[in-house]
Protein backbone atom coordinates (compact mmCIF):
# COMPACT_ATOMS: atom_id res chain seq x y z
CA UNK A 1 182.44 12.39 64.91
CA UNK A 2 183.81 10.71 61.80
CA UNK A 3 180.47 9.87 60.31
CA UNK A 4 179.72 13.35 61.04
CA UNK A 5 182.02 14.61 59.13
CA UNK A 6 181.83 12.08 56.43
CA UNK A 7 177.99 13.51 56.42
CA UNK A 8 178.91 17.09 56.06
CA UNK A 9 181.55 16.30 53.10
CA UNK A 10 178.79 13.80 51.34
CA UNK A 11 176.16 16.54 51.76
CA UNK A 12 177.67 19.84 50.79
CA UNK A 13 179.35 18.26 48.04
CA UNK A 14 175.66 17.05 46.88
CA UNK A 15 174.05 20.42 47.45
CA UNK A 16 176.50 22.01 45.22
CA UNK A 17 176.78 20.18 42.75
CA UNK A 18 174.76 21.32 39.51
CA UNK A 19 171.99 19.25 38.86
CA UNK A 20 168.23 19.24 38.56
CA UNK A 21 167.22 19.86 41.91
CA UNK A 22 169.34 22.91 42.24
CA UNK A 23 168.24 24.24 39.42
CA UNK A 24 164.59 24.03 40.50
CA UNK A 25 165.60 26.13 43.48
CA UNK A 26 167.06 28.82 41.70
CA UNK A 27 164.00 29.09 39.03
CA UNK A 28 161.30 29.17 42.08
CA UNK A 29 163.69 31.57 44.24
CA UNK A 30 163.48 33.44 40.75
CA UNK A 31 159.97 33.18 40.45
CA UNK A 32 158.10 32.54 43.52
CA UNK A 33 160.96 34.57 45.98
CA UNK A 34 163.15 33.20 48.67
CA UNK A 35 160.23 31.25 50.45
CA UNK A 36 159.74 29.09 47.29
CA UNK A 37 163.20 28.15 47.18
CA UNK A 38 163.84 27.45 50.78
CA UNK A 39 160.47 25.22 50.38
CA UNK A 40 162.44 23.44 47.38
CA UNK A 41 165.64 23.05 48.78
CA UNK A 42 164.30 21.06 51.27
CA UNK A 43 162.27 18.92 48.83
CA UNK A 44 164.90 15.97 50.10
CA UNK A 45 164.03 16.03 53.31
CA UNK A 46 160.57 14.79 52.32
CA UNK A 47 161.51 12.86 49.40
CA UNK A 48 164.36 10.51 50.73
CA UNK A 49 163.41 8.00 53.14
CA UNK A 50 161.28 6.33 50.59
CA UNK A 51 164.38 6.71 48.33
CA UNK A 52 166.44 5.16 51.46
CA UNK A 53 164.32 2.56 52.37
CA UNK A 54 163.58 0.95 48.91
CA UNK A 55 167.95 1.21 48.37
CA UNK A 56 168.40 -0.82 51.21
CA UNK A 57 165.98 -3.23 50.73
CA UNK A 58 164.59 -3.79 47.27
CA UNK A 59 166.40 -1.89 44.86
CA UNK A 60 170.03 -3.53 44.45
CA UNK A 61 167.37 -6.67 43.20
CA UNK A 62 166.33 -4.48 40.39
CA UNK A 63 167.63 -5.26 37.00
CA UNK A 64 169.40 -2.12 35.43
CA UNK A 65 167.29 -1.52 32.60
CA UNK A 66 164.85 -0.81 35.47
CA UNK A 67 167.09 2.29 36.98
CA UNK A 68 167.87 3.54 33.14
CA UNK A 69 163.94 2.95 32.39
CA UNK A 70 163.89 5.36 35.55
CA UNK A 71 166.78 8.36 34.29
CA UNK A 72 164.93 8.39 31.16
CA UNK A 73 161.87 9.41 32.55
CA UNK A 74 163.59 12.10 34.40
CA UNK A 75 165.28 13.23 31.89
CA UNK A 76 162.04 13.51 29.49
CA UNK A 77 160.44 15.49 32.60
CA UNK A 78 163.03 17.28 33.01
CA UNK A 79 163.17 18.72 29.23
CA UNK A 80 160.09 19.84 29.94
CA UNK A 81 160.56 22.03 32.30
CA UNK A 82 163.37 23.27 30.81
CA UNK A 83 161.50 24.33 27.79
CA UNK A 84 158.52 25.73 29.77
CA UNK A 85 161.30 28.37 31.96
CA UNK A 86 162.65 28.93 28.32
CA UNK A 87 159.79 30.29 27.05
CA UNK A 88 158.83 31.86 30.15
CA UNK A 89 162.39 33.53 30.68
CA UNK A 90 161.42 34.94 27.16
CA UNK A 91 158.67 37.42 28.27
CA UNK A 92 158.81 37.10 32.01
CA UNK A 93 158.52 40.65 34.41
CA UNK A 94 159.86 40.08 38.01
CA UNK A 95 157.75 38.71 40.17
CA UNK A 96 156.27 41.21 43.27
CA UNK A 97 156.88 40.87 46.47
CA UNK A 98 154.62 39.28 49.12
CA UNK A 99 152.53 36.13 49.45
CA UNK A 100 149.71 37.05 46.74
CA UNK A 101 147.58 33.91 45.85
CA UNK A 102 149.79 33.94 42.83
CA UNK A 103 153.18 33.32 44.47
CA UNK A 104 151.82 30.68 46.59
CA UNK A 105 150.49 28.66 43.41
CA UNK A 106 154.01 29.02 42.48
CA UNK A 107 155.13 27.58 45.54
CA UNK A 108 152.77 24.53 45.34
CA UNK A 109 153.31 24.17 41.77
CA UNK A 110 157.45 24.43 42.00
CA UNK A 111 157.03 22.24 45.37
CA UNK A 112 155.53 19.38 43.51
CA UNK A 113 158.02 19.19 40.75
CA UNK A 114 160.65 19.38 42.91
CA UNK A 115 159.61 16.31 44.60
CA UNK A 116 158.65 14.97 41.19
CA UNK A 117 162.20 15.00 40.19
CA UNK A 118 163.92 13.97 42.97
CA UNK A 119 162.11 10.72 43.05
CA UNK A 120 162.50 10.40 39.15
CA UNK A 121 166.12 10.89 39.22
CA UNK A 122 168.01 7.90 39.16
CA UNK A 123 170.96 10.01 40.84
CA UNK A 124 169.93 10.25 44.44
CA UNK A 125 168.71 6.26 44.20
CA UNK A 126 172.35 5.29 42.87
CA UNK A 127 174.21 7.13 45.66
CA UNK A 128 171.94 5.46 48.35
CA UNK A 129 172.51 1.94 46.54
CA UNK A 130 176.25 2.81 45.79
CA UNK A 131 177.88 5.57 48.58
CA UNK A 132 175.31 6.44 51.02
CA UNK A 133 173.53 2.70 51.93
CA UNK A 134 176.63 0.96 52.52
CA UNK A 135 178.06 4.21 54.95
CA UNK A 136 174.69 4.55 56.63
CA UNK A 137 174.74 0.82 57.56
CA UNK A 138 178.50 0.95 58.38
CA UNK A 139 177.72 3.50 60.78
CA UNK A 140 174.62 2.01 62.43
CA UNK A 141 176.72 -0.94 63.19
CA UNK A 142 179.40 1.44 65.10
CA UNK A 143 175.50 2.66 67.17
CA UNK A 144 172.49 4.36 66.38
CA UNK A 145 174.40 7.47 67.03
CA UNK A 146 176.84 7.02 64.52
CA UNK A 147 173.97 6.22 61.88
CA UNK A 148 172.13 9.54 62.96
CA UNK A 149 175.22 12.02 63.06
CA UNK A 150 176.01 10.57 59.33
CA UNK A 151 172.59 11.95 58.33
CA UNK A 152 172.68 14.43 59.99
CA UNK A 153 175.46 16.11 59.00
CA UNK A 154 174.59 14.61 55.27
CA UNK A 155 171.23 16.68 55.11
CA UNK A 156 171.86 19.63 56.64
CA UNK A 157 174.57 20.49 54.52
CA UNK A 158 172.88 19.26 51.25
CA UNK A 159 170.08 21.37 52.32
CA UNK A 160 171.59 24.34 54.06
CA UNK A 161 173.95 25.10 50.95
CA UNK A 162 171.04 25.17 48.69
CA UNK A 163 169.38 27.44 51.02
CA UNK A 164 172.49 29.41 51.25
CA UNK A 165 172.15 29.75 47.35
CA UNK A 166 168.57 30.49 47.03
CA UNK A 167 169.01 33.31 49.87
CA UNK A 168 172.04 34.75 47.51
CA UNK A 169 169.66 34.65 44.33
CA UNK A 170 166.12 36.02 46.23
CA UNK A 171 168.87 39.03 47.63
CA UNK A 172 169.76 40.07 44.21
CA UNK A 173 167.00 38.97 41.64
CA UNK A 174 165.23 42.48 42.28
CA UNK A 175 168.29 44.83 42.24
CA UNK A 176 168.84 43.10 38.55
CA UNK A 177 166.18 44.98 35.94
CA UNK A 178 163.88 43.24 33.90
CA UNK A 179 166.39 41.98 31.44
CA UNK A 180 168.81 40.10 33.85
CA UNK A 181 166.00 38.80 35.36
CA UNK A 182 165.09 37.20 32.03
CA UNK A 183 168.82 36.29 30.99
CA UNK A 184 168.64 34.76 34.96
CA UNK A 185 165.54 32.67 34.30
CA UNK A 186 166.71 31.68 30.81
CA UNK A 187 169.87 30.15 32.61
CA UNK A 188 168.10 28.01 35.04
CA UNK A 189 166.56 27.00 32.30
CA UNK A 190 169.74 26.38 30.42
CA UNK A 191 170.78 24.50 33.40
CA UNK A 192 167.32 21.97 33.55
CA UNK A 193 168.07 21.45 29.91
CA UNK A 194 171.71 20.23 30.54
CA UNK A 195 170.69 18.49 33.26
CA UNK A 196 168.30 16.19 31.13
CA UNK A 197 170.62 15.94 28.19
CA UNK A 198 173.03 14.21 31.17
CA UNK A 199 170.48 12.02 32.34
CA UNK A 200 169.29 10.78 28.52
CA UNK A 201 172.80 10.35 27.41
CA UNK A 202 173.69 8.46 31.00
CA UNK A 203 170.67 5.97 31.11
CA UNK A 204 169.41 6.12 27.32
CA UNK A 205 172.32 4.24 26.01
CA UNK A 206 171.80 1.53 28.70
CA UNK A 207 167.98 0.74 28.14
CA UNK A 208 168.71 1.10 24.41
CA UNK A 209 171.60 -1.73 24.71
């Protein structure tokens, strides 16, 4: 029960917590509608074990310019995006209804960047290497049951809160007009931007030094 709960703390503070990945969900619930965002919140779900794996085993043998090397690339890839919902937001009419071949390209499209960026960010490898290895092993020792109630709890919170959020956002986005639409879209954009400006001032200085 305690990694449980150690799980649930660990997850739904990481599913809150504004970063890239979030914002991802809220431009594709925007977008695409609440399917998209569902598809994207779960993006770590497919995404991790590689992530997990690699932390336990070959990563803490990495130099550190090799993790910045890493956030920088995010970060670039993540300015990108940023700029492409800006100019989108700029223009954009809300999105109908329904799976039309469009909204499923969306999907696809939002799916794979998703992905893209969690394995790009250096944020979900350092808490594996740093916070989440070291518990996950700590609890296998105490029994495979241990192990699997930490993760558990860990993912279903980190995904089930951004679910909870892209079910709020797909709710309201067509009660909102054209124009909060737009003012919506320009801040998940907003937020992508940030959320590379974090990522080249965290690991830019490092490879630099």
């Amino acid at each position: 029960m305690e990694e449980l709960a150690l799980g649930v703390a660990l997850g739904f503070s990481a599913g809150i917590s504004p970063g890239p990945l979030l914002a991802l969900v809220l431009s594709g619930t925007l977008r695409g509608g609440l399917g998209v965002g569902l598809r994207v919140a779960a993006v770590p779900l497919l995404t991790d074990l590689p992530v997990i794996v690699l932390c336990v085993t070959v990563l803490s043998v990495l130099p550190e310019r090799a993790i910045a090397a890493g956030g920088v690339v995010g970060g670039l890839f993540l300015a990108w995006l940023a700029v492409t919902t800006l100019r989108e937001a700029r223009t954009a009419e809300i999105p109908a209804a329904g799976q039309t071949a469009g909204a499923r390209a969306e999907g696809r499209r939002t799916l794979w960047q998703g992905a893209l960026v969690n394995l790009l960010s250096p944020h979900p490898w350092m808490f594996w290497l740093t916070t989440g290895g070291p518990l996950l092993v700590a609890a296998w020792r105490h029994g495979p049951p241990g192990a699997g109630g930490f993760l558990l709890g860990f993912y279903a919170l980190l995904v089930g809160s951004k679910a909870a959020l892209a079910l709020i956002v797909a709710r309201a986005r067509h009660r909102i007009g054209t124009r909060g639409y737009r003012l919506l879209l320009g801040g998940s954009g907003v937020l992508l931007l940030a959320a590379s400006a974090l990522l080249l001032a965290e690991f830019g200085g490092e490879l630099a030094a």
